[in-house]
Each structure stands twice: as structure tokens, then as C-alpha cells.
Protein backbone atom coordinates (compact mmCIF):
# COMPACT_ATOMS: atom_id res chain seq x y z
CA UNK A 1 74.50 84.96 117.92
CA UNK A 2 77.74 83.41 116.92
CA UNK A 3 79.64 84.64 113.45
CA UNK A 4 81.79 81.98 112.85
CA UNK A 5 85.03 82.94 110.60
CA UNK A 6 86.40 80.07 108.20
CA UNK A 7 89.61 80.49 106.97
CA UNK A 8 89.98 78.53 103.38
CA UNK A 9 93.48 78.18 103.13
CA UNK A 10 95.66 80.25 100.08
CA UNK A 11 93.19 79.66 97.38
CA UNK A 12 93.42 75.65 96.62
CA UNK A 13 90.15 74.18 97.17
CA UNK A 14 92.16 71.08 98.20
CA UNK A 15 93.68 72.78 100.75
CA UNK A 16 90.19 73.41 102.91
CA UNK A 17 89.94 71.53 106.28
CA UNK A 18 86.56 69.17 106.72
CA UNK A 19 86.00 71.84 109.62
CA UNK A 20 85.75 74.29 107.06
CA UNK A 21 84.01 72.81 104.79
CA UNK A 22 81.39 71.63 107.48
CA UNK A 23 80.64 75.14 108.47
CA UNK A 24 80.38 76.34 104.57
CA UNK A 25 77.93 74.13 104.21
CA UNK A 26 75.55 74.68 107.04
CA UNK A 27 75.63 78.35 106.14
CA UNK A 28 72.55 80.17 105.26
CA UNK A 29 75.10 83.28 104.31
CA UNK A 30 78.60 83.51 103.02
CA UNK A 31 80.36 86.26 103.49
CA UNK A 32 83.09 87.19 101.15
CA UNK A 33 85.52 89.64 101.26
CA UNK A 34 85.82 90.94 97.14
CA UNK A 35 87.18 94.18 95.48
CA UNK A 36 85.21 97.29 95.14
CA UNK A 37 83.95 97.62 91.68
CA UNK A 38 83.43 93.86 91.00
CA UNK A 39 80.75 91.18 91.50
CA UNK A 40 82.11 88.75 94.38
CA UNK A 41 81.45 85.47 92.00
CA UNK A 42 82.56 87.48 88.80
CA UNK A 43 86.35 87.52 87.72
CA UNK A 44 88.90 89.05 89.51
CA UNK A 45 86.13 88.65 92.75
CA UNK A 46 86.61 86.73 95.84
CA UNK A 47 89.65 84.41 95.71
CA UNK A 48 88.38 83.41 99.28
CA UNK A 49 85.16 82.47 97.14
CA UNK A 50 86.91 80.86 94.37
CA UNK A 51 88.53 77.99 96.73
CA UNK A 52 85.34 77.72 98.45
CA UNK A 53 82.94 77.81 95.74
CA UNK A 54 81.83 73.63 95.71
CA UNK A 55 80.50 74.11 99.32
CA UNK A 56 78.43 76.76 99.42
CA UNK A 57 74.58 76.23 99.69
CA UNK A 58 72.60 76.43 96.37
CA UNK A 59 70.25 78.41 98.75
CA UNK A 60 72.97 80.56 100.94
CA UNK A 61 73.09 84.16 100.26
CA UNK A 62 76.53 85.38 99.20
CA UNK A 63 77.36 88.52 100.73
CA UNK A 64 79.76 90.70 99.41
CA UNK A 65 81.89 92.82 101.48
CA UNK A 66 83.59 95.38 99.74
CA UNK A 67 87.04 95.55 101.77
CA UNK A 68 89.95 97.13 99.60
CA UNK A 69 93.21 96.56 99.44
CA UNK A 70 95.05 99.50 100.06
CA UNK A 71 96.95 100.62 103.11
CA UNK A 72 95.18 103.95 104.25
CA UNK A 73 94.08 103.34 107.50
CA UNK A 74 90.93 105.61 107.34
CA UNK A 75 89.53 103.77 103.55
CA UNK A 76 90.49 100.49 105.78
CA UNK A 77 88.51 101.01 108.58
CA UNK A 78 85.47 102.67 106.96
CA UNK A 79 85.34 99.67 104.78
CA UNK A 80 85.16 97.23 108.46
CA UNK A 81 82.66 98.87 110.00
CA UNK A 82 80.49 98.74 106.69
CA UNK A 83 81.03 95.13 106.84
CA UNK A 84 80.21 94.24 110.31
CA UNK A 85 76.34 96.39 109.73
CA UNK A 86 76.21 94.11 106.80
CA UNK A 87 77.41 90.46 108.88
CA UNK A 88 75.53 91.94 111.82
CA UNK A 89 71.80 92.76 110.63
CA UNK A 90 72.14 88.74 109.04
CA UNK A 91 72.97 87.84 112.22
CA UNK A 92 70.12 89.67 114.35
CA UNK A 93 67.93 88.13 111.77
CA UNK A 94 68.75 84.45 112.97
CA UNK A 95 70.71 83.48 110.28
CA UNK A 96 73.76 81.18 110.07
CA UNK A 97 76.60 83.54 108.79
CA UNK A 98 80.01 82.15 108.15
CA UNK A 99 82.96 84.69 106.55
CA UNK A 100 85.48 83.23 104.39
CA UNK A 101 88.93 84.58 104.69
CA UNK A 102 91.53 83.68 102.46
CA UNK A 103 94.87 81.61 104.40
CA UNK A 104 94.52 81.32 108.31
CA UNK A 105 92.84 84.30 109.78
CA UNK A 106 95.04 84.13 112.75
CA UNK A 107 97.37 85.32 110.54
CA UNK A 108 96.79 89.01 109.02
CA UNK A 109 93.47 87.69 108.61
CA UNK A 110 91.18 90.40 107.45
CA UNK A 111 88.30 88.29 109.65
CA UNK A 112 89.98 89.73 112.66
CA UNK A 113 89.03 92.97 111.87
CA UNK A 114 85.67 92.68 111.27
CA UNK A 115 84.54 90.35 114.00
CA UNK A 116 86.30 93.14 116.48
CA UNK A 117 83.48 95.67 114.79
CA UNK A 118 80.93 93.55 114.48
CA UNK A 119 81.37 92.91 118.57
CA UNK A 120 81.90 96.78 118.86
CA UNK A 121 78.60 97.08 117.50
CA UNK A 122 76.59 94.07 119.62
CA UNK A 123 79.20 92.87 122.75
CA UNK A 124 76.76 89.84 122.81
CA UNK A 125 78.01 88.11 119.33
CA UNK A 126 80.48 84.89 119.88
CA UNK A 127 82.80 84.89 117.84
CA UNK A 128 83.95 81.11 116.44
CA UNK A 129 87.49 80.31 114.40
CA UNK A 130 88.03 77.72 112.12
CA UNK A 131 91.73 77.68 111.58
CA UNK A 132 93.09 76.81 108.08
CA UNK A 133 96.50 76.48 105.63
CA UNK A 134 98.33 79.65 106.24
CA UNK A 135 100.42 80.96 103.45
CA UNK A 136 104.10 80.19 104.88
CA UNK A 137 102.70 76.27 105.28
CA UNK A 138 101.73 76.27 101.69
CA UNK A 139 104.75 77.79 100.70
CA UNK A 140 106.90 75.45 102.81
CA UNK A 141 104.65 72.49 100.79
CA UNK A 142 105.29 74.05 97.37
CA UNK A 143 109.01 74.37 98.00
CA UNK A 144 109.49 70.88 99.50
CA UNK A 145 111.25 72.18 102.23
CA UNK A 146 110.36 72.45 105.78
CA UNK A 147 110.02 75.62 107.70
CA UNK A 148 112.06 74.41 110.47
CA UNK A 149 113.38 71.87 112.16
CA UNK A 150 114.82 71.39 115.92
CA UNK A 151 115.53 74.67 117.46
CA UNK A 152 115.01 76.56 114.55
CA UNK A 153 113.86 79.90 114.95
CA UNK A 154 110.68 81.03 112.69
CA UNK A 155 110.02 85.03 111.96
CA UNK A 156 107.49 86.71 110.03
CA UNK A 157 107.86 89.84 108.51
CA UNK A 158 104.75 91.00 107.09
CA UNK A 159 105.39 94.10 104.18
CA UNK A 160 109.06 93.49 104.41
CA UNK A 161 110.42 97.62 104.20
CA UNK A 162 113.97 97.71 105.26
CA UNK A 163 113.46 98.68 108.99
CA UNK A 164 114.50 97.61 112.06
CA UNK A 165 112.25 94.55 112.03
CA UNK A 166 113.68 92.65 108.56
CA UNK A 167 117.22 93.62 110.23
CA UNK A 168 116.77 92.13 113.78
CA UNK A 169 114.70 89.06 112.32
CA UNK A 170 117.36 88.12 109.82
CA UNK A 171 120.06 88.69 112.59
CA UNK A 172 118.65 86.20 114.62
CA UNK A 173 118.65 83.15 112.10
CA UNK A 174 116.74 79.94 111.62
CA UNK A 175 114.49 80.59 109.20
CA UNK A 176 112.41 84.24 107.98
CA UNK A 177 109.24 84.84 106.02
CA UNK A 178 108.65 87.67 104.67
CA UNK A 179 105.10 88.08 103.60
CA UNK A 180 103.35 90.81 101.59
CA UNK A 181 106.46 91.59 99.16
CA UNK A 182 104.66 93.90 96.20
CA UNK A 183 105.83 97.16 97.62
CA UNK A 184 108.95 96.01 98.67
CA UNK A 185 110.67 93.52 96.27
CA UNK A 186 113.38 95.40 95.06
CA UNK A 187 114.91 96.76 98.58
CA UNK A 188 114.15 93.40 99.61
CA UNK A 189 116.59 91.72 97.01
CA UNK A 190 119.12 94.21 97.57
CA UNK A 191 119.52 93.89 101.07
CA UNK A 192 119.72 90.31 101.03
CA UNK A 193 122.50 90.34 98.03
CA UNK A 194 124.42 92.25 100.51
CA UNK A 195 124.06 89.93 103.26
CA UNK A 196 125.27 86.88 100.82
CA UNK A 197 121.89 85.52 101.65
CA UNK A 198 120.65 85.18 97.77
CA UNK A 199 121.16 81.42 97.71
CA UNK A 200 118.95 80.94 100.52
CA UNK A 201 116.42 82.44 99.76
CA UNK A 202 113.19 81.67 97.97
CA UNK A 203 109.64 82.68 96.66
CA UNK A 204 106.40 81.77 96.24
CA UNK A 205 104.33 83.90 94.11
CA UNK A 206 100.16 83.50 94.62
CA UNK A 207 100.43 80.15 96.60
CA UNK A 208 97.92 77.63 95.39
CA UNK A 209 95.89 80.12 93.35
CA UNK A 210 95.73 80.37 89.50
CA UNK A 211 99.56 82.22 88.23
CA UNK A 212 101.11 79.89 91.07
CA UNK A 213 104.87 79.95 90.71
CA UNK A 214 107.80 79.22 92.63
CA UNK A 215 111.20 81.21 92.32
CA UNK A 216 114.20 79.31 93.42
CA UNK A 217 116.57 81.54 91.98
CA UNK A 218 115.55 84.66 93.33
CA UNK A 219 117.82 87.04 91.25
CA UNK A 220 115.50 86.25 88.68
CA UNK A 221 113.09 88.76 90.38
CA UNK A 222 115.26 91.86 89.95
CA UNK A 223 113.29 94.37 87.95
CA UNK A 224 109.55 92.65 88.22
CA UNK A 225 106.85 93.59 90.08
CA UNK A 226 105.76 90.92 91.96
CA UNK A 227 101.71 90.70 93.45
CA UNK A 228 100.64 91.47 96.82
CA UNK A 229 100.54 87.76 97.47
CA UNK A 230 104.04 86.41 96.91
CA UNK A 231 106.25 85.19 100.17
CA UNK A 232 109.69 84.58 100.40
CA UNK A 233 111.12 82.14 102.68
CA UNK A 234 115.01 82.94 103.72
CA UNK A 235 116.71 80.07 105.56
CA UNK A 236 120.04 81.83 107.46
CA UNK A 237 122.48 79.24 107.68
CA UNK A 238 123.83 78.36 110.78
CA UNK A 239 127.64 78.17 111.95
CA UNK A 240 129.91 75.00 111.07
CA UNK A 241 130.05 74.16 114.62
CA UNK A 242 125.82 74.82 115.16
CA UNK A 243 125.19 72.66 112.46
CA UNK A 244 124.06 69.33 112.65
CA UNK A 245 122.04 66.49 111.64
CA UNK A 246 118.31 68.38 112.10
CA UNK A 247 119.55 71.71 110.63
CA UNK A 248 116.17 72.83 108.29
CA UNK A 249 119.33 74.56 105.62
CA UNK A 250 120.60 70.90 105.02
CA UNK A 251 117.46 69.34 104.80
CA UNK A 252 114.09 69.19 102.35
CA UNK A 253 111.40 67.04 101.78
CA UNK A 254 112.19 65.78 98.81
CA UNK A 255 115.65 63.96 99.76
CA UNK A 256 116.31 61.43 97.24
CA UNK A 257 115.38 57.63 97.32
CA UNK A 258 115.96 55.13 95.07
CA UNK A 259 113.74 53.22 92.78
CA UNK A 260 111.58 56.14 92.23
CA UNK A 261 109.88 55.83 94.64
CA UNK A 262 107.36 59.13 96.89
CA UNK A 263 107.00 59.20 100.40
CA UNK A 264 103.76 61.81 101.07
CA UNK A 265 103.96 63.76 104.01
CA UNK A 266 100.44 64.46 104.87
CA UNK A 267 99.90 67.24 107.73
CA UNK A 268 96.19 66.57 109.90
CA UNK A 269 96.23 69.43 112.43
CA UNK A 270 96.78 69.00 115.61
CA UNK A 271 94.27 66.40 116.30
């Protein structure tokens, strides 16, 4: 038995990998993670679904896992195991199950935690990845600028609190990503107006799904509330004498060229 867990990129359909779309399509059940209270292919349902939608089967059974965004641990984890019965009695049955999850599920993917129950529950399930646009690559596309370049360092800071963790990563430069910024927004902006580190920094708010927006002046988000999916990119510039020509603060994608003319960068994987 193999559940096989397809990661669909932010929320563009555009943005799905042929891998991806190959294993939508020889599904005989899509899984879906989508709110409680709300139909999976309703509105405010699966955004996982939404960017997916084109591929799926006419025949495929869409299965709805109810898996709720909230952060007690106890609500969390009742609402895996649930899932994994659900996944796991399609897959005793002999049927093809691919779940959808929303960026790349290597990445706070909420695919991780329900193929760990779902093996919990029956060791002999395979577990099979397809790896897809992860939110700081989208962002990185939508700003024009690349995440890093030479020696760069790259952090992630998921839920960005002011701990220890947003303090070391933006101590130790190159470029940070803070991920996850509802809750956090406003301590966020302060710290980093202390720091002198406004002007480089930036935000994405819902990459690639519908209310996309990009914030390159990110004073303007003092006093909003900003949605659970909104990252902020925060290039730390480097000393005069570490500078040079590959520093990622100097450089952007969209350097200027004459005549009007667009070179497209186009990323393939790797290979």
C-alpha cells in the first residue's frame, strides 16, 4: 500500500509540477485537507483543492479531512489520527489515494503528520513524496528577488514570536524568512524597526492564491492583521568590506535592460 503525498505548490494552479499533476490524475481518491464546518469543494474549502481542481478524476472520490487550524496540540492531533482511519481504510481497500497539501510538504507540511499516523496505524504503508513550490520560492518569484546568492545564509522562522530563534537567525545574516506571521505581525515590525532593518524587509501576503499582495514597504503593515499565510523575507545587509559583486541585498531579478526587453527565469527542479 503506498499513500503518496502531492504537494501543489501555494495555491496557483500554474505553479503544480507534471509530477504532481501525474499522480492527481491517476488517483481514484483525493484527499484534501479543508476546515471544519465547510464542504471541501465549497467556498472558503480546500485551497490545496482549489489549485488542484483541473486534475482530479471526474470519477475520484474527494475526501475531506477535517484538520483545523489552530495551535492546541491535543484538537491537532485528534484531528491526524481521524485522518489517517479515513486515508487508511481507502487504502486497505486497494485504492489509489493521493493527499494534496498546500506548498512543499517538506516544509510544515501538514502531510507529514498524517502519513506518520497513518504508518502508526499499518507499519506496512510506503509512504511516496512529490515535492512542490514552497512558499519562500514563490515569494522570492513574486518579489523578483532571489533568496540568496553565493554564501548567503537562508533561515526560516516559522510563527516568528520574539524568542531566541528570530534573534539568533537575524544575527547571523544573509537572508531570513519568517513564515506564519498572523499572530505575530506587530512584535515582528517592532523589533525589526529597532534593528534599522525596515528597508529590507518585505512581505508576501497569500502567495499565489486569490487576495495575493506584495508589501514592499512594510511600515505599511503597522496596525493590520495580516492572514496566517503571509511571509516576510528580511535580507540583512552585509558589511562594506563583505560585500561584493554576488551579494543577494544588491541584486534582483528584475535588473534593468534596455529596449524593453524580459529575460524569464524559469526554475525545472533539480532534474
Amino acid at each position: 500500500m503506498i499513500l503518496r503525498i502531492v504537494s501543489v505548490g501555494p495555491g496557483r494552479p500554474g505553479w503544480l509540477t507534471v509530477e504532481a499533476v501525474e499522480r492527481i490524475r491517476a488517483s481514484d481518491v483525493v484527499a484534501v485537507p479543508a476546515p471544519r464546518g465547510e464542504e471541501a469543494t465549497g467556498p472558503g474549502g480546500s485551497l490545496a483543492l482549489k489549485a488542484a481542481s483541473s486534475y482530479v478524476p471526474a470519477g475520484a472520490e474527494v475526501l475531506r479531512l477535517d484538520l483545523p487550524m489552530t495551535y492546541d496540540v491535543t484538537v491537532l492531533e485528534e484531528g491526524w489520527k481521524a485522518a489517517a482511519e479515513k486515508v487508511l481504510e481507502r487504502l486497505r481497500a486497494g485504492r489509489r489515494v493521493s493527499m494534496l497539501v498546500l506548498g512543499d510538504a517538506s516544509l510544515y507540511g501538514t502531510g507529514a503528520y498524517v502519513a506518520r499516523e497513518v504508518v502508526a496505524l499499518d507499519p506496512s504503508v510506503r509512504i511516496e513524496v512529490t515535492p512542490g513550490v514552497s512558499s519562500p520560492s514563490a515569494c522570492a518569484s513574486l518579489l523578483g528577488e532571489p533568496l540568496a546568492m553565493g554564501n548567503d545564509n537562508v533561515t526560516i522562522v516559522p510563527d516568528s514570536e520574539i524568542d531566541d530563534s528570530l534573534v539568533r537567525a537575524l544575527s547571523m545574516g544573509g537572508t531570513v524568512i519568517l513564515m506564519k506571521l498572523s499572530r505575530s505581525i506587530r512584535n515582528v515590525l517592532a523589533h525589526l524597526d529597532r534593528r534599522g532593518l525596515l528597508d529590507h524587509a518585505r512581505c508576501v501576503i497569500r502567495a499565489g492564491q486569490e487576495g495575493e499582495e506584495v508589501v514592499r514597504d512594510v511600515r505599511t503593515l503597522r496596525g493590520r492583521d495580516v492572514p496566517y499565510m503571509s511571509t516576510m523575507v528580511v535580507k540583512i545587509p552585509a558589511p562594506v568590506e563583505e560585500s561584493g559583486p554576488v551579494s543577494s541585498v544588491a541584486l534582483s531579478f528584475s535588473s534593468r535592460m534596455g529596449g524593453g526587453g524580459k529575460i524569464f527565469l524559469v526554475g525545472i527542479g533539480p532534474g
